[in-house]
C-alpha atoms as a PDB file:
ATOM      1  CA  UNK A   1      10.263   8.877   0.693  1.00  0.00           C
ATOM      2  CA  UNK A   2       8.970   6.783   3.000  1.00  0.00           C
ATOM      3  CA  UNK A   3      10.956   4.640   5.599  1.00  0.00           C
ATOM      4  CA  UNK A   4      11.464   1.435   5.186  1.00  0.00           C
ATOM      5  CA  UNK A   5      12.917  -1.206   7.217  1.00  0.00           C
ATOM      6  CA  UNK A   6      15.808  -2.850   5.137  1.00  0.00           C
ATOM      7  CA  UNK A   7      17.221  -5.365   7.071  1.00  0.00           C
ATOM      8  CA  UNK A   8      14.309  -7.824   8.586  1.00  0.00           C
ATOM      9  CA  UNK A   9      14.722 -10.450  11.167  1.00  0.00           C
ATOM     10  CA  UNK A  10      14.051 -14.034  10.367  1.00  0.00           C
ATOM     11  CA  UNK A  11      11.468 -14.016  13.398  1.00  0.00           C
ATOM     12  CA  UNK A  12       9.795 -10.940  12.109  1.00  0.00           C
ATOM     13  CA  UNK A  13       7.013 -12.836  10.413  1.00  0.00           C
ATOM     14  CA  UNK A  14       5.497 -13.333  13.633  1.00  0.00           C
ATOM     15  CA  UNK A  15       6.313  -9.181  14.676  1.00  0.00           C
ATOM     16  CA  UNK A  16       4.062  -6.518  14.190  1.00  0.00           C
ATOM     17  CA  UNK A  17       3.668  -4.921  11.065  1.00  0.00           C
ATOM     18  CA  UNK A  18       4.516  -1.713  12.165  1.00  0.00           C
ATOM     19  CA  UNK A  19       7.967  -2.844  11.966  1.00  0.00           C
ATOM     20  CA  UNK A  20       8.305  -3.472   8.237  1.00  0.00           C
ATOM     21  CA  UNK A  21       5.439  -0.930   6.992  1.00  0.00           C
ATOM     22  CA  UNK A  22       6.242   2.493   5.162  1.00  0.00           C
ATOM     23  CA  UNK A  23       5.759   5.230   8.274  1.00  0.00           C
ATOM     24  CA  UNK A  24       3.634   7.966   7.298  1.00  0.00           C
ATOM     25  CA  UNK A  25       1.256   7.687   4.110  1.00  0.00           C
ATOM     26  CA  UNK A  26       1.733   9.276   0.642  1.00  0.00           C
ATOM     27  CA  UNK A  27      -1.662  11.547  -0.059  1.00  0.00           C
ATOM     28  CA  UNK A  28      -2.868  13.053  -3.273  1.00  0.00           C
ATOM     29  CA  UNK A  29      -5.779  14.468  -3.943  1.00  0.00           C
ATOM     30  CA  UNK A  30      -8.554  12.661  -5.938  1.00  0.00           C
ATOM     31  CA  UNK A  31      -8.686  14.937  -8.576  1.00  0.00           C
ATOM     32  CA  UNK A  32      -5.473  14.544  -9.857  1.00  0.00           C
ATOM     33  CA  UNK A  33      -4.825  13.550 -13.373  1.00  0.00           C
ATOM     34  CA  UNK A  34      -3.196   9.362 -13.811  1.00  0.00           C
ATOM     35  CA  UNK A  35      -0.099  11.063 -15.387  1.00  0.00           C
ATOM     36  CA  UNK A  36       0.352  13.135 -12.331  1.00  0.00           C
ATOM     37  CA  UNK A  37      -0.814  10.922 -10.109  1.00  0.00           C
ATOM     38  CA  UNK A  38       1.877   8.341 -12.195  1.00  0.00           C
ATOM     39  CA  UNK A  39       4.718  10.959 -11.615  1.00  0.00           C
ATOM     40  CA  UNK A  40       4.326  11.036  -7.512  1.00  0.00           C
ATOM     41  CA  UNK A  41       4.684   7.370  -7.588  1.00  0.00           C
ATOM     42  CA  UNK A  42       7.552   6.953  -9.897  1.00  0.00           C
ATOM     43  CA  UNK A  43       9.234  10.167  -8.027  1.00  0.00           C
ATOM     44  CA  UNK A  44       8.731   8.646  -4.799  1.00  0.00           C
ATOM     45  CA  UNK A  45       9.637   5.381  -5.198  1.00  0.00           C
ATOM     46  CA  UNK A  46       6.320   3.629  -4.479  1.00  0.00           C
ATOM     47  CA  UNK A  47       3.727   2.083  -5.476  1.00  0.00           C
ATOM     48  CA  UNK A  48       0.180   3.280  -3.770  1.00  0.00           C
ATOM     49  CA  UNK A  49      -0.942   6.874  -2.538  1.00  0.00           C
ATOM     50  CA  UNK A  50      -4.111   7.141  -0.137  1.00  0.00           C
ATOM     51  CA  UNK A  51      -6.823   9.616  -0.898  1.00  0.00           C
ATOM     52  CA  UNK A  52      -8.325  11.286   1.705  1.00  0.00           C
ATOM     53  CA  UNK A  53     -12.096  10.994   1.060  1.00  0.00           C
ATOM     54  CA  UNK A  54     -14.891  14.073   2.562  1.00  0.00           C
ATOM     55  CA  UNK A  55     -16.578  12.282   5.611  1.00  0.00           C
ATOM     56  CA  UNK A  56     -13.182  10.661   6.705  1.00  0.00           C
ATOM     57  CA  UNK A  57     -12.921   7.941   4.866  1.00  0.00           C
ATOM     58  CA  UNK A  58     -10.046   7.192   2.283  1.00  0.00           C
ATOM     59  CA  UNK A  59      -9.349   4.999  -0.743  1.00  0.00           C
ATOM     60  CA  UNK A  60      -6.175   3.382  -2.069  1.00  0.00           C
ATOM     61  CA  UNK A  61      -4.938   3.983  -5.713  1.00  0.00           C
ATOM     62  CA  UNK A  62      -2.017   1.853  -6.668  1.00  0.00           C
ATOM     63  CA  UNK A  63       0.017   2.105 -10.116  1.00  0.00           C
ATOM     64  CA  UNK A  64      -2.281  -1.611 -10.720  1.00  0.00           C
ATOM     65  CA  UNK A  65      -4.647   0.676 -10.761  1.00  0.00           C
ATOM     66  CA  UNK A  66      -3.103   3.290 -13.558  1.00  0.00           C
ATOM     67  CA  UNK A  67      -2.375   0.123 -15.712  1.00  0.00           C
ATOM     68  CA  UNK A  68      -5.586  -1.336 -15.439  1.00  0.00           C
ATOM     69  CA  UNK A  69      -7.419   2.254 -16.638  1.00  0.00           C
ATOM     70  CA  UNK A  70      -4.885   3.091 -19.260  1.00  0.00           C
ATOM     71  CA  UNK A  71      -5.514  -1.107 -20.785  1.00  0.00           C
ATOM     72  CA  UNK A  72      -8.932   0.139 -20.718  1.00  0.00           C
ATOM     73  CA  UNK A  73      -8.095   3.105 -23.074  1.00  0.00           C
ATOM     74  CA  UNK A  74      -8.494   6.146 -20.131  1.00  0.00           C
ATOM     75  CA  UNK A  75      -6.679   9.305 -21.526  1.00  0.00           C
ATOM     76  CA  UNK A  76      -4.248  10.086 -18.543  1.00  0.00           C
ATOM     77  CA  UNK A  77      -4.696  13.711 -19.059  1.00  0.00           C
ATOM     78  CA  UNK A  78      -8.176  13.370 -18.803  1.00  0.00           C
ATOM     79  CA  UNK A  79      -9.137  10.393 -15.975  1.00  0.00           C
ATOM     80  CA  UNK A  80      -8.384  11.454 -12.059  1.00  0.00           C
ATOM     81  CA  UNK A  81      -7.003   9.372  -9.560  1.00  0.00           C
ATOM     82  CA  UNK A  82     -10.445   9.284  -8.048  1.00  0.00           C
ATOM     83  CA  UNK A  83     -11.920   7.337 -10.851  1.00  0.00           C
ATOM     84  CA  UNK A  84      -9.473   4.544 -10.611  1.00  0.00           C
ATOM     85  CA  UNK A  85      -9.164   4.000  -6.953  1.00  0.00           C
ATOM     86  CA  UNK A  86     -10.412   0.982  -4.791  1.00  0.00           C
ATOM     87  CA  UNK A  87     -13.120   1.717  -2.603  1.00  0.00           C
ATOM     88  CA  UNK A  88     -12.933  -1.453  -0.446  1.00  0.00           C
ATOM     89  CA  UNK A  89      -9.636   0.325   1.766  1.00  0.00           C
ATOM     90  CA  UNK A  90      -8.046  -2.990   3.121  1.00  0.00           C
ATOM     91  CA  UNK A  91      -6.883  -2.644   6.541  1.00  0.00           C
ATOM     92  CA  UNK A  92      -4.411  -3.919   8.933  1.00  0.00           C
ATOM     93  CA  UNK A  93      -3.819  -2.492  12.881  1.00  0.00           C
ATOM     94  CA  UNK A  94      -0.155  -1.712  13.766  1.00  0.00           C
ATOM     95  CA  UNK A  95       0.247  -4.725  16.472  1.00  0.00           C
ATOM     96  CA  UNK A  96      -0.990  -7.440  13.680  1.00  0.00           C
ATOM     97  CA  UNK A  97       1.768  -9.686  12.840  1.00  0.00           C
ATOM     98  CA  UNK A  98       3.253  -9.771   9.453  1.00  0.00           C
ATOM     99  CA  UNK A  99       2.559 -13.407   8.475  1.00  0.00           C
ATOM    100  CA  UNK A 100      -0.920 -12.503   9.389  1.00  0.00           C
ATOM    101  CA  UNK A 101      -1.096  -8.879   7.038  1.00  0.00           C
ATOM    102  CA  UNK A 102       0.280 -10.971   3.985  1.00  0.00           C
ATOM    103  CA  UNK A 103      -2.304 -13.695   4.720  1.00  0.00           C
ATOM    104  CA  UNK A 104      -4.897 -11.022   3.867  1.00  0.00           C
ATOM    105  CA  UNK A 105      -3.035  -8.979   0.883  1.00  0.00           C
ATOM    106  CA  UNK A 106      -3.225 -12.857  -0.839  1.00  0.00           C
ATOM    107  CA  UNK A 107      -6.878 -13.521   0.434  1.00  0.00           C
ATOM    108  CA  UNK A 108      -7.746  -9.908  -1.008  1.00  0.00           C
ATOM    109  CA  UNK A 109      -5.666 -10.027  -3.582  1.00  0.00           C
ATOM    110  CA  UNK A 110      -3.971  -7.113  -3.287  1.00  0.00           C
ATOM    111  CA  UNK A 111      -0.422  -5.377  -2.681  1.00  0.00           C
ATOM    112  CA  UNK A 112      -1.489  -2.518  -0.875  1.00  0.00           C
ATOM    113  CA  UNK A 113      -2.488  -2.248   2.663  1.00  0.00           C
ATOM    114  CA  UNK A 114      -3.292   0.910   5.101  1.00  0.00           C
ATOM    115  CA  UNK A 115      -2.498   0.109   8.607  1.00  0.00           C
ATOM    116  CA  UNK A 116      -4.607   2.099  10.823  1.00  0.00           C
ATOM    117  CA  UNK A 117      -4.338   2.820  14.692  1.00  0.00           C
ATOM    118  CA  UNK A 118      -6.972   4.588  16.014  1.00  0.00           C
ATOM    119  CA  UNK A 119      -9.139   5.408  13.037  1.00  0.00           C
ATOM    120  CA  UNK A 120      -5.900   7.035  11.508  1.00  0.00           C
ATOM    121  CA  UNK A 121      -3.869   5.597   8.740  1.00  0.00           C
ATOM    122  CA  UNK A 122      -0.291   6.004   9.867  1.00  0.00           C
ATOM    123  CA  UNK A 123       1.400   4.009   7.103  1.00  0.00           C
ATOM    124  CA  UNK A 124       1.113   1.693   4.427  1.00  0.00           C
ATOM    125  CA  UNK A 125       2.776  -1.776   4.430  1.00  0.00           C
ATOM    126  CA  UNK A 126       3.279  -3.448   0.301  1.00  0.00           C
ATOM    127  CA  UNK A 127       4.218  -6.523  -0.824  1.00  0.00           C
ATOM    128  CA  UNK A 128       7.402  -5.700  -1.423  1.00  0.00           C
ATOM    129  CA  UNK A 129       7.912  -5.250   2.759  1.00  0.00           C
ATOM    130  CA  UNK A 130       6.521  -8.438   3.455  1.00  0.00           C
ATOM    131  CA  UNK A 131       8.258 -10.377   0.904  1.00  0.00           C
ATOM    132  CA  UNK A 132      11.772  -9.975   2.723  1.00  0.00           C
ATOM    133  CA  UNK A 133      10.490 -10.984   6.142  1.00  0.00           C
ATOM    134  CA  UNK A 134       8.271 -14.183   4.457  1.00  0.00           C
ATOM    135  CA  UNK A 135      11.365 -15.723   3.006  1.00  0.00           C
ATOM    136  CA  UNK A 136      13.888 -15.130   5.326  1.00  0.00           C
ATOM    137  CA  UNK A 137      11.245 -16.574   7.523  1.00  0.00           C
ATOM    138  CA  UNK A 138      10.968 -19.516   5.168  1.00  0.00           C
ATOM    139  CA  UNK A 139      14.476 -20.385   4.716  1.00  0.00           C
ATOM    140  CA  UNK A 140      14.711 -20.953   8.481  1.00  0.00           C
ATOM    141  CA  UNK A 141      12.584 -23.749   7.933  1.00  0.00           C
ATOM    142  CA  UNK A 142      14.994 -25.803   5.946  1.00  0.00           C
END
């Protein structure tokens, strides 16, 4: 499983996002099946996987995602990973603050973001690390 940072400061909002993000990034392949693709996130723990995409690009499939295609009727037997994915890959860089990555999960509206240093993604940072830092943040201002 990922790391994850469990304990955040109350300053961290305005710390990189390297500090709260999941090192390293969970990969499938785009032709896996939704049920298998389902089973990697529920084994893991999480709730994305990046797929790697032929000329070096890659594309975000989050368990949203499974939902959304299985509401739709998709057979998860039947529909790969690769059909369901978003194609826009929101990014952050590993030096952005915090406050400022879950400015642009809400603008994007999404709970998923790759953080990328050098053309490489090197982790993945969810709502569910930002939350901790926003409100611990926030209940410094009262």
């Amino acid at each position: 499983m990922p790391d994850r940072n469990p304990t955040p400061t109350t300053d961290a909002a305005d710390g990189p996002i390297r500090a709260v993000m999941s090192a390293g990034a969970v990969t499938v392949d785009a032709r896996v099946t939704l049920r298998t693709l389902a089973a990697v996130l529920s084994e893991l723990g999480i709730g994305a996987a990046v797929l790697p995409r032929p000329a070096g690009e890659a594309a975000v499939v989050s368990e949203r995602d499974i939902v959304r295609a299985l509401a739709e009727g998709a057979d998860p037997d039947e529909v790969w990973a690769d059909d369901v994915a978003a194609d826009d890959l929101v990014t952050a860089e590993p030096e952005e603050a915090v406050g400022v990555v879950a400015a642009r999960m809400a603008a994007e509206g999404v709970r998923h973001i790759a953080v990328v240093e050098r053309g490489t993604i090197i982790g993945v940072v969810s709502a569910r690390d930002v939350l901790p830092v926003l409100a611990a943040a926030a209940n410094d201002d009262f």
